[in-house]
C-alpha atoms as a PDB file:
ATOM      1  CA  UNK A   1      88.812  87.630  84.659  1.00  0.00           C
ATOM      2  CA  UNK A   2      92.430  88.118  83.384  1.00  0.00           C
ATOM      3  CA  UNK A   3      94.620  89.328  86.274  1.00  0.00           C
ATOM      4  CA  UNK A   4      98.023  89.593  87.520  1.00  0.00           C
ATOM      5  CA  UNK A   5      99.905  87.453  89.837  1.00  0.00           C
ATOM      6  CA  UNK A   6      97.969  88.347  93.194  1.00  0.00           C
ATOM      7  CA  UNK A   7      94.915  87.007  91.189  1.00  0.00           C
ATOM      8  CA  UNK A   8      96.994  83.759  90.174  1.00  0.00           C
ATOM      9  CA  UNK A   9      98.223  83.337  93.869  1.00  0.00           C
ATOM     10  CA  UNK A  10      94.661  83.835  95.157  1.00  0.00           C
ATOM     11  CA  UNK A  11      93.155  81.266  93.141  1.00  0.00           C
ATOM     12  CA  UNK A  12      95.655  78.927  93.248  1.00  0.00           C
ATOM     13  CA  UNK A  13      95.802  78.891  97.724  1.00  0.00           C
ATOM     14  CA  UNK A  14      92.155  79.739  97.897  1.00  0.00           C
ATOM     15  CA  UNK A  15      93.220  82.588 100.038  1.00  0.00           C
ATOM     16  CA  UNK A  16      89.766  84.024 101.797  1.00  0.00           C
ATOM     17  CA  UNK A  17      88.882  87.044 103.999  1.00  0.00           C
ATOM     18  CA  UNK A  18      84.903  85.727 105.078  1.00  0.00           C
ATOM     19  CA  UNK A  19      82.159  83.979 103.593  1.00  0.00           C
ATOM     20  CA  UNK A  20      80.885  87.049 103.194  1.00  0.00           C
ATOM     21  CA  UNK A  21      83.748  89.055 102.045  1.00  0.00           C
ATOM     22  CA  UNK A  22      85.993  88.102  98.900  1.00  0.00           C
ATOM     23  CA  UNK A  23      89.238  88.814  99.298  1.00  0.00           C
ATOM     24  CA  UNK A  24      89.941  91.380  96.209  1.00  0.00           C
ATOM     25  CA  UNK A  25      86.572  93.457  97.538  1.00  0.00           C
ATOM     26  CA  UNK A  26      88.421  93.096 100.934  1.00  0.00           C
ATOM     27  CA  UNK A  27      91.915  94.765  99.271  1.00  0.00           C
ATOM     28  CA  UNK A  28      89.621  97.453  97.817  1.00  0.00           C
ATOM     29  CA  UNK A  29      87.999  98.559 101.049  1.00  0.00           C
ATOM     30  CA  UNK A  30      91.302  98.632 102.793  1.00  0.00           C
ATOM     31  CA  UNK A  31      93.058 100.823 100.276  1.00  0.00           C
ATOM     32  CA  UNK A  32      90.130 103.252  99.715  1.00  0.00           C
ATOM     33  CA  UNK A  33      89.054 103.484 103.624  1.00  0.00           C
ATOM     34  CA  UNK A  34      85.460 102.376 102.936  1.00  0.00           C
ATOM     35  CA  UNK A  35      83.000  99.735 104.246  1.00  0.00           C
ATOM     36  CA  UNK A  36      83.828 100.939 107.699  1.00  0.00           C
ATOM     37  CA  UNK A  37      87.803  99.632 107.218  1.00  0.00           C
ATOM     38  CA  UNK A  38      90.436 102.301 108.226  1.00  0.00           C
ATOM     39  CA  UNK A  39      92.946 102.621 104.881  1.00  0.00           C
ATOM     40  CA  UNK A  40      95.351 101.120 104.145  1.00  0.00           C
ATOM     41  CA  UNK A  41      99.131 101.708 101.849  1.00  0.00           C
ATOM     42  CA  UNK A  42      99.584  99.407  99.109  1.00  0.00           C
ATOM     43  CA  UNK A  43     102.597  98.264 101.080  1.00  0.00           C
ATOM     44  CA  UNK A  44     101.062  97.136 104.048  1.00  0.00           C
ATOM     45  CA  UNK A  45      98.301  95.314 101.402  1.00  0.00           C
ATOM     46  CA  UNK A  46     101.157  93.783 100.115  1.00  0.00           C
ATOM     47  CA  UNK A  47     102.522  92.856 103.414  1.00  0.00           C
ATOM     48  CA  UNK A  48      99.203  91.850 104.888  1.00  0.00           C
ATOM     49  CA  UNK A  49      98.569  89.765 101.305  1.00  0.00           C
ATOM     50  CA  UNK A  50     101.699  87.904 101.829  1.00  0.00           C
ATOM     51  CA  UNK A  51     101.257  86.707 105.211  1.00  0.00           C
ATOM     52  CA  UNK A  52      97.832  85.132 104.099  1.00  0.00           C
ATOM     53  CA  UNK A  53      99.832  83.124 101.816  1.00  0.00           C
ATOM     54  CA  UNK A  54     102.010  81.966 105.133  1.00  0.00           C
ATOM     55  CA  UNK A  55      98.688  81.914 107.188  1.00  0.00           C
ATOM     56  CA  UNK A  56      97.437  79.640 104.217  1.00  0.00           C
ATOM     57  CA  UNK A  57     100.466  77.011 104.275  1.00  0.00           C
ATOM     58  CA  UNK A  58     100.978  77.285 107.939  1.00  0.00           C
ATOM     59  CA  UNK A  59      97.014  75.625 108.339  1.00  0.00           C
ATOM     60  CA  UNK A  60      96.900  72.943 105.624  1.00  0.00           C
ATOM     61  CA  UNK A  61     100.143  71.931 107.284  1.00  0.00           C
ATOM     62  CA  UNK A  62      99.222  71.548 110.996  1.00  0.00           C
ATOM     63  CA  UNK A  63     102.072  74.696 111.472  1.00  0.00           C
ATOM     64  CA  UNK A  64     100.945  76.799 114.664  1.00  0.00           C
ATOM     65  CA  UNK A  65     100.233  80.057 114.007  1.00  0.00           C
ATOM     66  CA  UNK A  66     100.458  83.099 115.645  1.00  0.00           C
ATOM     67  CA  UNK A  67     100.924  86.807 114.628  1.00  0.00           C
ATOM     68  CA  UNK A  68     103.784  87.339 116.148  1.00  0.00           C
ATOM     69  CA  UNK A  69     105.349  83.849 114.816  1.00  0.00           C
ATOM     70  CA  UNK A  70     104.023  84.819 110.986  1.00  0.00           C
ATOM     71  CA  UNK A  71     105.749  88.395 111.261  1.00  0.00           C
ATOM     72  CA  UNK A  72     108.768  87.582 112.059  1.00  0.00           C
ATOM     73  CA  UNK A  73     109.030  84.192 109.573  1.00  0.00           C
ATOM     74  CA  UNK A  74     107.820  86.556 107.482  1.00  0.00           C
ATOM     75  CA  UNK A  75     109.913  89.275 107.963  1.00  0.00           C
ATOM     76  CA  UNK A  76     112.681  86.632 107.903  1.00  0.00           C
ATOM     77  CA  UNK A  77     111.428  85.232 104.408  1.00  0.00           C
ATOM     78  CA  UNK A  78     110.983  88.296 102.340  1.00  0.00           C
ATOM     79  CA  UNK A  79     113.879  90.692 104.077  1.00  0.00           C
ATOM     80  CA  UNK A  80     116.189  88.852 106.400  1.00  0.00           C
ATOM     81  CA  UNK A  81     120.028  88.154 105.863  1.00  0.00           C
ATOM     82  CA  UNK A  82     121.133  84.776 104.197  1.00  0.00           C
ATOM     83  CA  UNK A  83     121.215  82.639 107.430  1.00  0.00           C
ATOM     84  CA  UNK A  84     117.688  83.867 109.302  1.00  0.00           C
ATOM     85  CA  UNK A  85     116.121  82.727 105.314  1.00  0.00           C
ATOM     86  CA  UNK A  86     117.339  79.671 105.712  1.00  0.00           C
ATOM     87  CA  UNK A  87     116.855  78.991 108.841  1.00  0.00           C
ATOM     88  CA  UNK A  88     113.327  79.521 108.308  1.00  0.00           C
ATOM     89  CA  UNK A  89     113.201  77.493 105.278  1.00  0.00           C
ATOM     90  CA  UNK A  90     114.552  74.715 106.997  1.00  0.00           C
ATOM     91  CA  UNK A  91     112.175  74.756 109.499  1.00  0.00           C
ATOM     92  CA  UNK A  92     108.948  74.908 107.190  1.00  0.00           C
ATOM     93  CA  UNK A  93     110.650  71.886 105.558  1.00  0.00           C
ATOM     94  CA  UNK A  94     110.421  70.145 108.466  1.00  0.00           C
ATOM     95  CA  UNK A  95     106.876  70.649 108.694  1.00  0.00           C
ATOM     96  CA  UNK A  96     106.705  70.045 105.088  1.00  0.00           C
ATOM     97  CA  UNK A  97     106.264  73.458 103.931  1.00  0.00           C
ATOM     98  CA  UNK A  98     108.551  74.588 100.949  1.00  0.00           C
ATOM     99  CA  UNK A  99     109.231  78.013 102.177  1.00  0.00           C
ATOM    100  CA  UNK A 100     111.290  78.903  98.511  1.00  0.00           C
ATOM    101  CA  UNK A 101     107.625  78.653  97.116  1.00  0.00           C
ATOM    102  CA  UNK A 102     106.119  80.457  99.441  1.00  0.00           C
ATOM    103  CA  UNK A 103     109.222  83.329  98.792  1.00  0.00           C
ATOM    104  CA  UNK A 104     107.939  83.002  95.233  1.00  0.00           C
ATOM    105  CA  UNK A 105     104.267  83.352  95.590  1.00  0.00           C
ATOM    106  CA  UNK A 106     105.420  86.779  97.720  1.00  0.00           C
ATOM    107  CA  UNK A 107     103.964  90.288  95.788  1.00  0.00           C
ATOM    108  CA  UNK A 108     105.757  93.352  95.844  1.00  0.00           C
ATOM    109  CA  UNK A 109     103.956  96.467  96.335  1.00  0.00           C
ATOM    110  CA  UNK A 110     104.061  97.674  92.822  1.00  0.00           C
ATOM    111  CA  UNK A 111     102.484  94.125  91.881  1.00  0.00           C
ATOM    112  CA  UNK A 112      99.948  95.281  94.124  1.00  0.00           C
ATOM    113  CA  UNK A 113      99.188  98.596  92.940  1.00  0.00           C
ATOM    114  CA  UNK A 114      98.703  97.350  89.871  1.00  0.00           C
ATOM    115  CA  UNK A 115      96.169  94.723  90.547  1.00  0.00           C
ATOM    116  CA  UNK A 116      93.884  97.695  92.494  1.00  0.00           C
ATOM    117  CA  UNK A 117      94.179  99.935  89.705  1.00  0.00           C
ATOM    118  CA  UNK A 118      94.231  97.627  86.397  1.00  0.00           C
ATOM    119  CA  UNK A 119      92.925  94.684  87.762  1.00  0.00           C
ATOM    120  CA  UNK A 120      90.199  95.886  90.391  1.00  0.00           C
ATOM    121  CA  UNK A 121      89.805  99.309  87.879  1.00  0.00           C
ATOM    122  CA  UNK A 122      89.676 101.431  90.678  1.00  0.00           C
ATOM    123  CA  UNK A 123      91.705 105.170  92.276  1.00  0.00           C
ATOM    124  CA  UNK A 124      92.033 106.969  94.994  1.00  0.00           C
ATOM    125  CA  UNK A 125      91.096 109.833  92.777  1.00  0.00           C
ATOM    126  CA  UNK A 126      88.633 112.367  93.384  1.00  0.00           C
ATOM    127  CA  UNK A 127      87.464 112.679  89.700  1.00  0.00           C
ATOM    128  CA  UNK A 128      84.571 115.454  90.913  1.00  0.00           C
ATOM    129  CA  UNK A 129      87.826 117.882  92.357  1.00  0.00           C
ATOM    130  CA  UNK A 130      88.357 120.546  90.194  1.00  0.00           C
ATOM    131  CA  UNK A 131      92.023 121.165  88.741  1.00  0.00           C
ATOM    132  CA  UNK A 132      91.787 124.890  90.169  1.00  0.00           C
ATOM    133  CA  UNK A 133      91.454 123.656  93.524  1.00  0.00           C
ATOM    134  CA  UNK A 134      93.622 120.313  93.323  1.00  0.00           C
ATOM    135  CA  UNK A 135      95.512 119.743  96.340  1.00  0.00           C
ATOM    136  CA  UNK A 136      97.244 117.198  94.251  1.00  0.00           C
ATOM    137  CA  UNK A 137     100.874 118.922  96.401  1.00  0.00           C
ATOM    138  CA  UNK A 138      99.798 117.957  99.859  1.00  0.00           C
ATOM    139  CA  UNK A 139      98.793 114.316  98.324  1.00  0.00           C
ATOM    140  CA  UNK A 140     102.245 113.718  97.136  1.00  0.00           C
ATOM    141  CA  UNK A 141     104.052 114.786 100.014  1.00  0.00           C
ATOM    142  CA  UNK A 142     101.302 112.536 102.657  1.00  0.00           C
ATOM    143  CA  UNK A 143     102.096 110.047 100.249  1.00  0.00           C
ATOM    144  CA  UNK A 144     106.094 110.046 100.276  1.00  0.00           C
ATOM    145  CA  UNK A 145     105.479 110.418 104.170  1.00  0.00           C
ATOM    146  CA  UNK A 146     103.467 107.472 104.217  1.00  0.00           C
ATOM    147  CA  UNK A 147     106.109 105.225 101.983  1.00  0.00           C
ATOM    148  CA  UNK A 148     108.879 106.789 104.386  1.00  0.00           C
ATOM    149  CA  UNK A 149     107.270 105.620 107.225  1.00  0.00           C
ATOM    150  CA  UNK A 150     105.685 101.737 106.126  1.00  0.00           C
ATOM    151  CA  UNK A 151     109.562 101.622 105.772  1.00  0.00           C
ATOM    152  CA  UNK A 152     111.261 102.788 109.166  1.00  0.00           C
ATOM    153  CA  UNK A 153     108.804 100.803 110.040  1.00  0.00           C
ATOM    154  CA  UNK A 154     109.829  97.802 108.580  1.00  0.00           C
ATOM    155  CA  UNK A 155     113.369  98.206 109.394  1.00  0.00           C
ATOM    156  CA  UNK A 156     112.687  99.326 113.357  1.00  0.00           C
ATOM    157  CA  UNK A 157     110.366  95.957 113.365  1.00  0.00           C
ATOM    158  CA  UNK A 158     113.354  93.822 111.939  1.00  0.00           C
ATOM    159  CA  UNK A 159     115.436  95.321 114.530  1.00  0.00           C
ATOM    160  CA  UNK A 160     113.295  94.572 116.840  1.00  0.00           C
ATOM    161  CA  UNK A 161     113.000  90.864 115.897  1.00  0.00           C
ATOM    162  CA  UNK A 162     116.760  90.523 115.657  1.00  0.00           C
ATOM    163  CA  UNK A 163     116.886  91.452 119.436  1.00  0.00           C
ATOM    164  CA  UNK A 164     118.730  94.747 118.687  1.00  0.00           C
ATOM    165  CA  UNK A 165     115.756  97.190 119.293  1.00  0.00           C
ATOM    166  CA  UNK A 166     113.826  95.646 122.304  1.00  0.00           C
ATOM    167  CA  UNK A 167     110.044  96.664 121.975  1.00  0.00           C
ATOM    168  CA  UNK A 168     110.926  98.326 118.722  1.00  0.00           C
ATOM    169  CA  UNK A 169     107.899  96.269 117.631  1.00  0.00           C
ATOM    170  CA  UNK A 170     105.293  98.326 119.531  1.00  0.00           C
ATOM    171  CA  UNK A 171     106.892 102.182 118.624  1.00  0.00           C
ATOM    172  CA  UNK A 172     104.421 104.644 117.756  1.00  0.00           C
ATOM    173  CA  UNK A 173     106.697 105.986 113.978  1.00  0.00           C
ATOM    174  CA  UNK A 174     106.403 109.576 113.481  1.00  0.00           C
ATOM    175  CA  UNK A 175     107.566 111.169 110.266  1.00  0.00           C
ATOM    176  CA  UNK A 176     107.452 115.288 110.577  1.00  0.00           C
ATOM    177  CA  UNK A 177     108.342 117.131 107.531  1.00  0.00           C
ATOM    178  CA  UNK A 178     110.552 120.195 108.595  1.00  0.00           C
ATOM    179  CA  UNK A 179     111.434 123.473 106.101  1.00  0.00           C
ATOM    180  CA  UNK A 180     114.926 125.213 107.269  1.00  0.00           C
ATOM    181  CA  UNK A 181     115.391 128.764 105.644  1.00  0.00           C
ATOM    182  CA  UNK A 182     119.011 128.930 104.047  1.00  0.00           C
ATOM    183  CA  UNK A 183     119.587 131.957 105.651  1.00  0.00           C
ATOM    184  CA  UNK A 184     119.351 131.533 109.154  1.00  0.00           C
ATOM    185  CA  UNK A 185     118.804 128.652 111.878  1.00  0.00           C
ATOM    186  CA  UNK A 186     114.510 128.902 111.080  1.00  0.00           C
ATOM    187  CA  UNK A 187     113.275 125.921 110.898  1.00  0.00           C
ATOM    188  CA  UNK A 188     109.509 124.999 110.688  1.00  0.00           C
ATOM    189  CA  UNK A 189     107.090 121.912 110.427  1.00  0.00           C
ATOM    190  CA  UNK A 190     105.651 122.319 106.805  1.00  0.00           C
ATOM    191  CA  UNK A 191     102.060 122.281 108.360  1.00  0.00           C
ATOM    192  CA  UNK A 192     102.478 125.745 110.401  1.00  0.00           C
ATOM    193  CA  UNK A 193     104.185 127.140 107.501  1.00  0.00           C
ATOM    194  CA  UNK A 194     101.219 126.300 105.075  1.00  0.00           C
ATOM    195  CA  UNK A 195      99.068 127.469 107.873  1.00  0.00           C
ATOM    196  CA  UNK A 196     101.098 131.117 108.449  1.00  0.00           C
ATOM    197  CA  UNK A 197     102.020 131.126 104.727  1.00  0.00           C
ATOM    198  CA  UNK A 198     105.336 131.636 104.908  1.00  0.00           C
ATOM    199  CA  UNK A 199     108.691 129.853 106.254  1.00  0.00           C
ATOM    200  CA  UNK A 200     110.540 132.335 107.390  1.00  0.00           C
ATOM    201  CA  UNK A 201     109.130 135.619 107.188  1.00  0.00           C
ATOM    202  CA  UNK A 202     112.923 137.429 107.266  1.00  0.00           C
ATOM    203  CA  UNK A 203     114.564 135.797 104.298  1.00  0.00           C
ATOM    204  CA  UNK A 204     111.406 133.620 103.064  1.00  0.00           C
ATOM    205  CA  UNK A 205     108.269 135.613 103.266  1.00  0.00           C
ATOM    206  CA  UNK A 206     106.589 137.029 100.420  1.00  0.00           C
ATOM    207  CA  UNK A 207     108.238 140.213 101.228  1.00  0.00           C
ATOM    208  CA  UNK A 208     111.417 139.474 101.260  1.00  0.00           C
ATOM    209  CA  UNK A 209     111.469 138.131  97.373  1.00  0.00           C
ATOM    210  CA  UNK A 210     113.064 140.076  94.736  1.00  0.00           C
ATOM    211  CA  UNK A 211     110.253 140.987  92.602  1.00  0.00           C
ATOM    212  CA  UNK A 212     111.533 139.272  89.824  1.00  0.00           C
ATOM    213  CA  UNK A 213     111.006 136.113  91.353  1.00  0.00           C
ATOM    214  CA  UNK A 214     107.142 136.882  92.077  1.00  0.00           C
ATOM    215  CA  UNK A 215     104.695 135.784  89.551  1.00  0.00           C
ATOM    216  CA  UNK A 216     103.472 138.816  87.374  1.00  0.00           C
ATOM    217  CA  UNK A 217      99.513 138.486  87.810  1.00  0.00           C
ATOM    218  CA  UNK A 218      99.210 141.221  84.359  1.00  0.00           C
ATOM    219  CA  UNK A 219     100.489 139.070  82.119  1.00  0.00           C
END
């Protein structure tokens, strides 16, 4: 099979999930939410894909590992400032790890995308939901809340690692989407206002629109 560069990286450390589970049928079951895994964002594939390439070099190498050492190595490889990188690097030399390769074998989560939908051929889409009833809206925004929060995420856990967020590590992230009427202090979670169907029902309820604005339904 032709495939991108998670394929070559796969193949090339032997990276492995079970005996019983190959590790591209693993990806797919994370991302979808099926064979009884709880889904998963293509970023934290990406992330989790990465740190099986440092899980990988860490054991042929007699390197200890540990979850929390991999993180924040890790964390240090792909994001940290000039000196942690090195650091690092310097360290898997000593164990005779070339961390600049490991760096390099790294995917980014549009590499990963990719491979689940042109690779792996497969969607998130419901192809048997009709267009009338699409809730393709409410997608998009769980979606930009989801990428929003992988990366507060990301930077509270680099905090955290850098000793300038104690525990940040183990903080529940929440990411409320709030709708504030121009007019006046209102401001709403955009769940309750889908659920009462309007934001403000002085200045933003249906019945305070100029009918011009209002969709003509008589063509």
């Amino acid at each position: 099979m032709n495939c991108c560069k998670v394929g070559t990286v796969a193949d090339k450390r032997q990276l492995t999930v079970s005996a019983d589970l190959d590790i591209h049928d693993y990806l797919v079951a994370r991302w979808l939410g099926i064979k009884n895994y709880p889904a998963m964002g293509v970023r934290k594939l990406a992330d989790w894909f990465n740190q099986q390439i440092i899980r990988e070099a860490y054991a042929s190498h007699g390197r200890n590992i540990t979850d929390v050492r991999v993180s924040s190595e890790y964390e240090a490889l792909r994001s940290g400032n000039d000196v942690e990188r090195g650091e690092v690097i310097d360290d898997l030399k000593s164990d005779g790890i070339d961390g600049e390769q490991l760096v390099n074998d790294f995917v980014s989560r549009s590499t990963m995308r990719r491979h689940l939908t042109n690779c792996l051929d497969v969607s998130k889409e419901n192809s048997s939901s009709e267009p009338s009833t699409s809730n393709w809206e409410i997608e998009q925004v769980r979606h930009s809340r989801e990428h929003l929060k992988n990366n507060v995420e990301e930077s509270v856990r680099s905090l955290a690692n850098k000793g300038r967020l104690p525990g940040g590590s183990d903080a529940a992230i929440d990411v409320p989407i709030f709708l504030s009427c121009p007019e006046c202090s209102t401001k709403v979670r955009l769940e309750t206002a889908l659920d009462r169907q309007f934001i403000c029902k002085d200045h933003l309820g249906v019945s305070s629109l100029d009918p011009s604005e209002m969709t003509n339904s008589s063509g």
